[in-house]
C-alpha atoms as a PDB file:
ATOM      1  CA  UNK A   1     112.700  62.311 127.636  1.00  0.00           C
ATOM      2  CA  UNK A   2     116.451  61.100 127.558  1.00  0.00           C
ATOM      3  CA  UNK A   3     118.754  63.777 126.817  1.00  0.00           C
ATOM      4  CA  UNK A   4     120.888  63.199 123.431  1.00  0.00           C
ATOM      5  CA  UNK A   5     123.956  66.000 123.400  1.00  0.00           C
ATOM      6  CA  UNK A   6     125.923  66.496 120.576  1.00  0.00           C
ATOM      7  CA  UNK A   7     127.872  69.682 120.464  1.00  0.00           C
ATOM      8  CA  UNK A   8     131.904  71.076 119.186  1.00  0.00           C
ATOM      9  CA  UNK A   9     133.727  73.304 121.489  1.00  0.00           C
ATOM     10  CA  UNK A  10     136.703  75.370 119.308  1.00  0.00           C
ATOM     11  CA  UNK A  11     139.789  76.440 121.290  1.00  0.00           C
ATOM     12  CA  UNK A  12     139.450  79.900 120.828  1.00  0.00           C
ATOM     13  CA  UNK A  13     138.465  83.214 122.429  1.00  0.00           C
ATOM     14  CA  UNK A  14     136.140  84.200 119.296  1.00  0.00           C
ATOM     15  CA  UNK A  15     133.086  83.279 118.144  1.00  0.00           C
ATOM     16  CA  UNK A  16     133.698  84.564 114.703  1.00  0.00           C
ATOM     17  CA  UNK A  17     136.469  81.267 114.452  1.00  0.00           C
ATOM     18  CA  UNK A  18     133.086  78.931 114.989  1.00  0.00           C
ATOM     19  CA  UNK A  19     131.514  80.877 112.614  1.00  0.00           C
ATOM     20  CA  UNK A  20     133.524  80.645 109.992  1.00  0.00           C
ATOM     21  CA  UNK A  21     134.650  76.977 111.096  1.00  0.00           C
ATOM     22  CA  UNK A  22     130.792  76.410 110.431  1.00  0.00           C
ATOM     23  CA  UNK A  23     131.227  77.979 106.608  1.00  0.00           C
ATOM     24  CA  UNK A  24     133.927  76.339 105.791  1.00  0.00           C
ATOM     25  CA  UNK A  25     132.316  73.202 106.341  1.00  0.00           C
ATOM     26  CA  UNK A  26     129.110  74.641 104.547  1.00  0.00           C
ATOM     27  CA  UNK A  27     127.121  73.750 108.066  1.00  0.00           C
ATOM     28  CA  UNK A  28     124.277  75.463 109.219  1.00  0.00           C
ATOM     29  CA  UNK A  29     124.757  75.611 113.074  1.00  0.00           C
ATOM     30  CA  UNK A  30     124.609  78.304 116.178  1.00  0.00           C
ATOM     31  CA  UNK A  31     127.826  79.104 117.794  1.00  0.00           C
ATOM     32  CA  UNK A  32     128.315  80.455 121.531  1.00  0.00           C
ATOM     33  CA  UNK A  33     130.244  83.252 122.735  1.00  0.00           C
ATOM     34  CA  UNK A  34     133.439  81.599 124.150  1.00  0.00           C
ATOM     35  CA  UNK A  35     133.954  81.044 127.724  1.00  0.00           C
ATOM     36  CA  UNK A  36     137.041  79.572 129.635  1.00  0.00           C
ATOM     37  CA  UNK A  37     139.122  79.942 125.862  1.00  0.00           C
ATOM     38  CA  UNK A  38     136.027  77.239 124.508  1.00  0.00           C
ATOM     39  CA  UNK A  39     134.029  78.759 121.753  1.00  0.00           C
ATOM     40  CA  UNK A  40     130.639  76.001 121.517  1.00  0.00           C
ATOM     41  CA  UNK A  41     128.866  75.561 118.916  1.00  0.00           C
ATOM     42  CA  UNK A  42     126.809  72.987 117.370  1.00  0.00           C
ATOM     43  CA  UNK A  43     125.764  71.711 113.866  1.00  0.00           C
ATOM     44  CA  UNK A  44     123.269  70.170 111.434  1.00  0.00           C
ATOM     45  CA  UNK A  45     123.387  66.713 110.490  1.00  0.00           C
ATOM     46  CA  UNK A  46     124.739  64.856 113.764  1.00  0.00           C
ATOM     47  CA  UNK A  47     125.427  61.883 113.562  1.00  0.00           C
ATOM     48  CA  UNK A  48     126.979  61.090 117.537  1.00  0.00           C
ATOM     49  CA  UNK A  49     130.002  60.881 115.377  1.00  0.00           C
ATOM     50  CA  UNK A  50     132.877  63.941 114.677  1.00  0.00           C
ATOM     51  CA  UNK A  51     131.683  65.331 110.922  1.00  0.00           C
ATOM     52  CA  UNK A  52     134.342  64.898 108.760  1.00  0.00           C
ATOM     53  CA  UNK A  53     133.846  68.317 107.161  1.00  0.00           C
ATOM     54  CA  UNK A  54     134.136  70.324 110.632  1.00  0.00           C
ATOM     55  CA  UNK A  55     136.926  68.354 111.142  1.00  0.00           C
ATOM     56  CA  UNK A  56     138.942  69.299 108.379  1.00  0.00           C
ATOM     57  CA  UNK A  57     137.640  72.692 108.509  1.00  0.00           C
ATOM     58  CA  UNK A  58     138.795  73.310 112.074  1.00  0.00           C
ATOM     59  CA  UNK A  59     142.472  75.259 112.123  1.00  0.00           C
ATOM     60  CA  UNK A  60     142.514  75.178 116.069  1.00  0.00           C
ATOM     61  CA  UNK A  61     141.621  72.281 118.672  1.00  0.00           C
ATOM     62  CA  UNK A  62     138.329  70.883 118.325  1.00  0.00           C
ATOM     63  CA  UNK A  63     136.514  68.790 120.905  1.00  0.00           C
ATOM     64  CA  UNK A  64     133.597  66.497 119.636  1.00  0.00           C
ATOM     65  CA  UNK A  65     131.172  65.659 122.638  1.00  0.00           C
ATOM     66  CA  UNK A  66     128.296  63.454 123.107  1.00  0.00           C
ATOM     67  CA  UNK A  67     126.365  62.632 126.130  1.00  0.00           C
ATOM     68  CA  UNK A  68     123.010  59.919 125.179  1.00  0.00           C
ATOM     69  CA  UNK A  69     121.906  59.718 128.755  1.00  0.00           C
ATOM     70  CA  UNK A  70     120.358  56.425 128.351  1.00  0.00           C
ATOM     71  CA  UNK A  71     123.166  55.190 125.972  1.00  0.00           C
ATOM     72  CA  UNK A  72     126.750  56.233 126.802  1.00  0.00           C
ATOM     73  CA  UNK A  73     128.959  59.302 125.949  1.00  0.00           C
ATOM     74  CA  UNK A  74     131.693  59.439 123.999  1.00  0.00           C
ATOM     75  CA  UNK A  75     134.283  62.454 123.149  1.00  0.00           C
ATOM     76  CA  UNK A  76     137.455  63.086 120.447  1.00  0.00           C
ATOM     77  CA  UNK A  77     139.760  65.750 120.437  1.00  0.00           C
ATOM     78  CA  UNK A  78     141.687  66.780 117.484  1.00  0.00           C
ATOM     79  CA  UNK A  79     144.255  69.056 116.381  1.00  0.00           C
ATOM     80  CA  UNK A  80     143.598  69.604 112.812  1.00  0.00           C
ATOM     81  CA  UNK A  81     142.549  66.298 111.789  1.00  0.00           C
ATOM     82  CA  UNK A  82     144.031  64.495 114.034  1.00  0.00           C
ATOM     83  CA  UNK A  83     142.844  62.714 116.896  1.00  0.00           C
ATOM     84  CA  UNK A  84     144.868  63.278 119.509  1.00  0.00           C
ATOM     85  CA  UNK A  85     142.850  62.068 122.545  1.00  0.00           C
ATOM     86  CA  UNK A  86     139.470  60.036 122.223  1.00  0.00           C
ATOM     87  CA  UNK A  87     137.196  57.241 125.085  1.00  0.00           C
ATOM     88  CA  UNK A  88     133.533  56.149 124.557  1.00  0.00           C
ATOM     89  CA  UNK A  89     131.445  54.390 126.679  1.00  0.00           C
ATOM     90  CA  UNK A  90     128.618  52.647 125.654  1.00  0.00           C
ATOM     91  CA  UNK A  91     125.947  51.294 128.271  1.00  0.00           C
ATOM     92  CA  UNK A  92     122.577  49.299 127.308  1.00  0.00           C
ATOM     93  CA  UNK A  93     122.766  45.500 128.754  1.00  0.00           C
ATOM     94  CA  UNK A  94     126.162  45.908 129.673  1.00  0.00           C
ATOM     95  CA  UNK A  95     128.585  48.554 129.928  1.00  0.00           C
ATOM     96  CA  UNK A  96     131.718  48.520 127.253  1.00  0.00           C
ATOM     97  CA  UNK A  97     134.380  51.156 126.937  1.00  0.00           C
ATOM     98  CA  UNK A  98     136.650  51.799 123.968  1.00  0.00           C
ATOM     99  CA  UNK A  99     139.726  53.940 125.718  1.00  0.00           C
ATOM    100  CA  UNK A 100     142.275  53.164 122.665  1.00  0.00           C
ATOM    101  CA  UNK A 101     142.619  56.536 121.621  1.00  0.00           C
ATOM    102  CA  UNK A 102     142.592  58.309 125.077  1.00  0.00           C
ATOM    103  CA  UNK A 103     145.780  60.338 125.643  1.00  0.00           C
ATOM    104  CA  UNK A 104     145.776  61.380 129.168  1.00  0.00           C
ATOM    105  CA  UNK A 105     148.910  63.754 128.139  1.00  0.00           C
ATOM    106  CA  UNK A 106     147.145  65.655 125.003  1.00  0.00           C
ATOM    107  CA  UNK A 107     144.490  66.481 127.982  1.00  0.00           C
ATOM    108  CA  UNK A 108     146.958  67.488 130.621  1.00  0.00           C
ATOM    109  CA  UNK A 109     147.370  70.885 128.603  1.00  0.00           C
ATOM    110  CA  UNK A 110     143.627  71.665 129.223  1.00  0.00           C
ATOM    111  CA  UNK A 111     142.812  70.372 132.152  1.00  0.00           C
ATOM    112  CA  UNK A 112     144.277  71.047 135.421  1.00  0.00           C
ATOM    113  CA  UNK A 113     146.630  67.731 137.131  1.00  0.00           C
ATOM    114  CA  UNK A 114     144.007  66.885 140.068  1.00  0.00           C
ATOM    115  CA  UNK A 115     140.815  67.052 138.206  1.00  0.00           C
ATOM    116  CA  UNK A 116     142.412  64.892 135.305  1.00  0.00           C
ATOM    117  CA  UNK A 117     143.731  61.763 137.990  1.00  0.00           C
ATOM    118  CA  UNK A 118     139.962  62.637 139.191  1.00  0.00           C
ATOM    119  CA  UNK A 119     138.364  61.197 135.516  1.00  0.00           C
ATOM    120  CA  UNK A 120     140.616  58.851 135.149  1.00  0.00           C
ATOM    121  CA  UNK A 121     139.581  57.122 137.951  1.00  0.00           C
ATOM    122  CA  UNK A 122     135.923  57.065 136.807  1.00  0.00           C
ATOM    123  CA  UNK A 123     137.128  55.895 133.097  1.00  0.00           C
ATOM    124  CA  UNK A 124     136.423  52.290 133.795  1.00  0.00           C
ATOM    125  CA  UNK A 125     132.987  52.170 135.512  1.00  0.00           C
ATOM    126  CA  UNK A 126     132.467  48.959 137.923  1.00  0.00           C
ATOM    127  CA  UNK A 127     128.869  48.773 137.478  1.00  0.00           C
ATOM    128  CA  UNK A 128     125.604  51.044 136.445  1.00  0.00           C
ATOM    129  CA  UNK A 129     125.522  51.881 139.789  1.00  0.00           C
ATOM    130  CA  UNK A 130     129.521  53.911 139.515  1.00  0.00           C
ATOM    131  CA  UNK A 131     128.368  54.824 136.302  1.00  0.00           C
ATOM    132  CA  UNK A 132     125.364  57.051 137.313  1.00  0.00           C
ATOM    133  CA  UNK A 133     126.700  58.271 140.413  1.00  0.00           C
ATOM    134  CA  UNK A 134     130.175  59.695 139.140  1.00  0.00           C
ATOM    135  CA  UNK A 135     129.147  60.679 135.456  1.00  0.00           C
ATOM    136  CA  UNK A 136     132.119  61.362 133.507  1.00  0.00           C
ATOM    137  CA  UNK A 137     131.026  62.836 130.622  1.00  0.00           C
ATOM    138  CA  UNK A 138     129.819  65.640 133.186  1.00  0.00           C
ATOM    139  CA  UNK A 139     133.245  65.830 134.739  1.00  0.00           C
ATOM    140  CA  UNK A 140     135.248  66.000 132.027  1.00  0.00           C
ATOM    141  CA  UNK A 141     133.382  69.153 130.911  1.00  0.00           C
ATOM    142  CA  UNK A 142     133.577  70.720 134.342  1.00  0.00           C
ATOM    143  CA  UNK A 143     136.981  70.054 133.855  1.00  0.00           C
ATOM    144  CA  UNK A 144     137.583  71.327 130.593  1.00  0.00           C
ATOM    145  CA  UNK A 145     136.273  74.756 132.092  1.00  0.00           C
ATOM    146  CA  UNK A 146     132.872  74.001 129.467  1.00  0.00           C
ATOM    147  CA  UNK A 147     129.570  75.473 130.168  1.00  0.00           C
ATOM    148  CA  UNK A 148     127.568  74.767 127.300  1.00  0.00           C
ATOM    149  CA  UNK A 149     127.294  71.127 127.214  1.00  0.00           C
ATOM    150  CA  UNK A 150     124.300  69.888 128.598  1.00  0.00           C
ATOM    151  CA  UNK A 151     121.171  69.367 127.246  1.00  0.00           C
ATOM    152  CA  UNK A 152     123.022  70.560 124.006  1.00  0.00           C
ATOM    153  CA  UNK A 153     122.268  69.649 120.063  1.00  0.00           C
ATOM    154  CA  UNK A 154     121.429  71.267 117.091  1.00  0.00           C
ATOM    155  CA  UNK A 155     117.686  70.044 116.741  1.00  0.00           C
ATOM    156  CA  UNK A 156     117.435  71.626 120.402  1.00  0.00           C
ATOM    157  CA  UNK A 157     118.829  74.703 119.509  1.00  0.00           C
ATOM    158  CA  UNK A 158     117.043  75.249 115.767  1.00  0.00           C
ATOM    159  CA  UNK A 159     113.159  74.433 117.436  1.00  0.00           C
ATOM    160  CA  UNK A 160     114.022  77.315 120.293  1.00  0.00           C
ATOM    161  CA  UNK A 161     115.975  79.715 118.798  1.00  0.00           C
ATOM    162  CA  UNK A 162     113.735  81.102 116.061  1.00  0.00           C
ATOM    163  CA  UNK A 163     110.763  81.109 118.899  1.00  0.00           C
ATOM    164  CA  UNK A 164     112.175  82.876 121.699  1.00  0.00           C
ATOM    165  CA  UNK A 165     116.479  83.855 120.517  1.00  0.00           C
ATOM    166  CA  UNK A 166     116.259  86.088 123.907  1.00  0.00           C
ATOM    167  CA  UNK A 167     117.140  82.884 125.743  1.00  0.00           C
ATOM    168  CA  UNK A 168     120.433  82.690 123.861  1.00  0.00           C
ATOM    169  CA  UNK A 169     122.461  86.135 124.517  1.00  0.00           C
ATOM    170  CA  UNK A 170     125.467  86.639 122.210  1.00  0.00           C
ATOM    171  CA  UNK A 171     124.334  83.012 120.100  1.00  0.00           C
ATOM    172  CA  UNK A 172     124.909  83.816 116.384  1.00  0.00           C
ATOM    173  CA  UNK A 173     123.231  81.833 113.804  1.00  0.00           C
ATOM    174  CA  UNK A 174     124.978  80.328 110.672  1.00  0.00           C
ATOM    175  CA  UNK A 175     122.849  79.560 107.903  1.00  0.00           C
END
């Protein structure tokens, strides 16, 4: 099974921001306890594509990420609704990039100098073979001091949570 990751990470140091982020937008979704100053959460409905709703609900940064192992990543970051730094990378035949709306300097307040030249370097894959090995979408969440990332959606979260929510400590559940 390829892994399909879609999750929102809220610059803030409380989960009651995602939560209410989440109402605004009049999403169901189950939001994280923040870690690093990231608040995660994730949402009904994705698309692989920012929501337009969370967007304009969202009063503090907001970081859209997506990681389709088999099919490319992609993530935005927006201050209000604005995007202020963005890249995808798309991989089936052939690998394409869209880097038009990266902003190296809107990240440079988040990430730390040497681990930002670090995924920059790996923006513009050679081959499959670079793309595999150095897998940016990874980095860039390392980076971004993220731990809930991986293996990360909504559909994931809503067949687990009701079953066993012991396996997510502090998770809160917006309905």
């Amino acid at each position: 099974m390829s892994e399909f990751s879609e999750s929102y990470h809220l610059r803030s140091e409380r989960i009651e921001d995602a939560v209410e982020l989440l109402r605004r937008a009049d999403r169901k979704g189950y939001a994280y306890p923040p870690v690093n100053g990231w608040v995660t959460f994730v949402a009904e409905e994705g698309v692989f594509e920012p929501d337009r709703r969370i967007v304009a609900a969202a009063c503090q940064p907001l970081l859209h990420y997506v990681s389709a192992e088999d099919h490319g990543w992609s993530f935005t970051l927006f201050d209000r609704t604005e995007v202020i730094s963005g890249y995808r990378c798309d991989w089936d035949d052939e690998i394409s990039y869209d880097d038009s709306r990266y902003s190296g300097e809107a990240l440079r307040h988040l990430v730390p100098s040497a681990q930002l030249d670090d995924f920059e370097q790996r923006l513009h894959p050679a081959d499959f073979d670079a793309l595999f090995e150095i897998e940016p979408a990874k980095i860039l969440a390392q980076a971004l001091g993220l731990e809930h990332y991986d293996w990360l959606a909504y559909d994931y979260v809503a067949g687990s949570f009701p079953v066993s929510p012991g396996d997510f400590p502090g998770v809160i559940e917006v309905k």
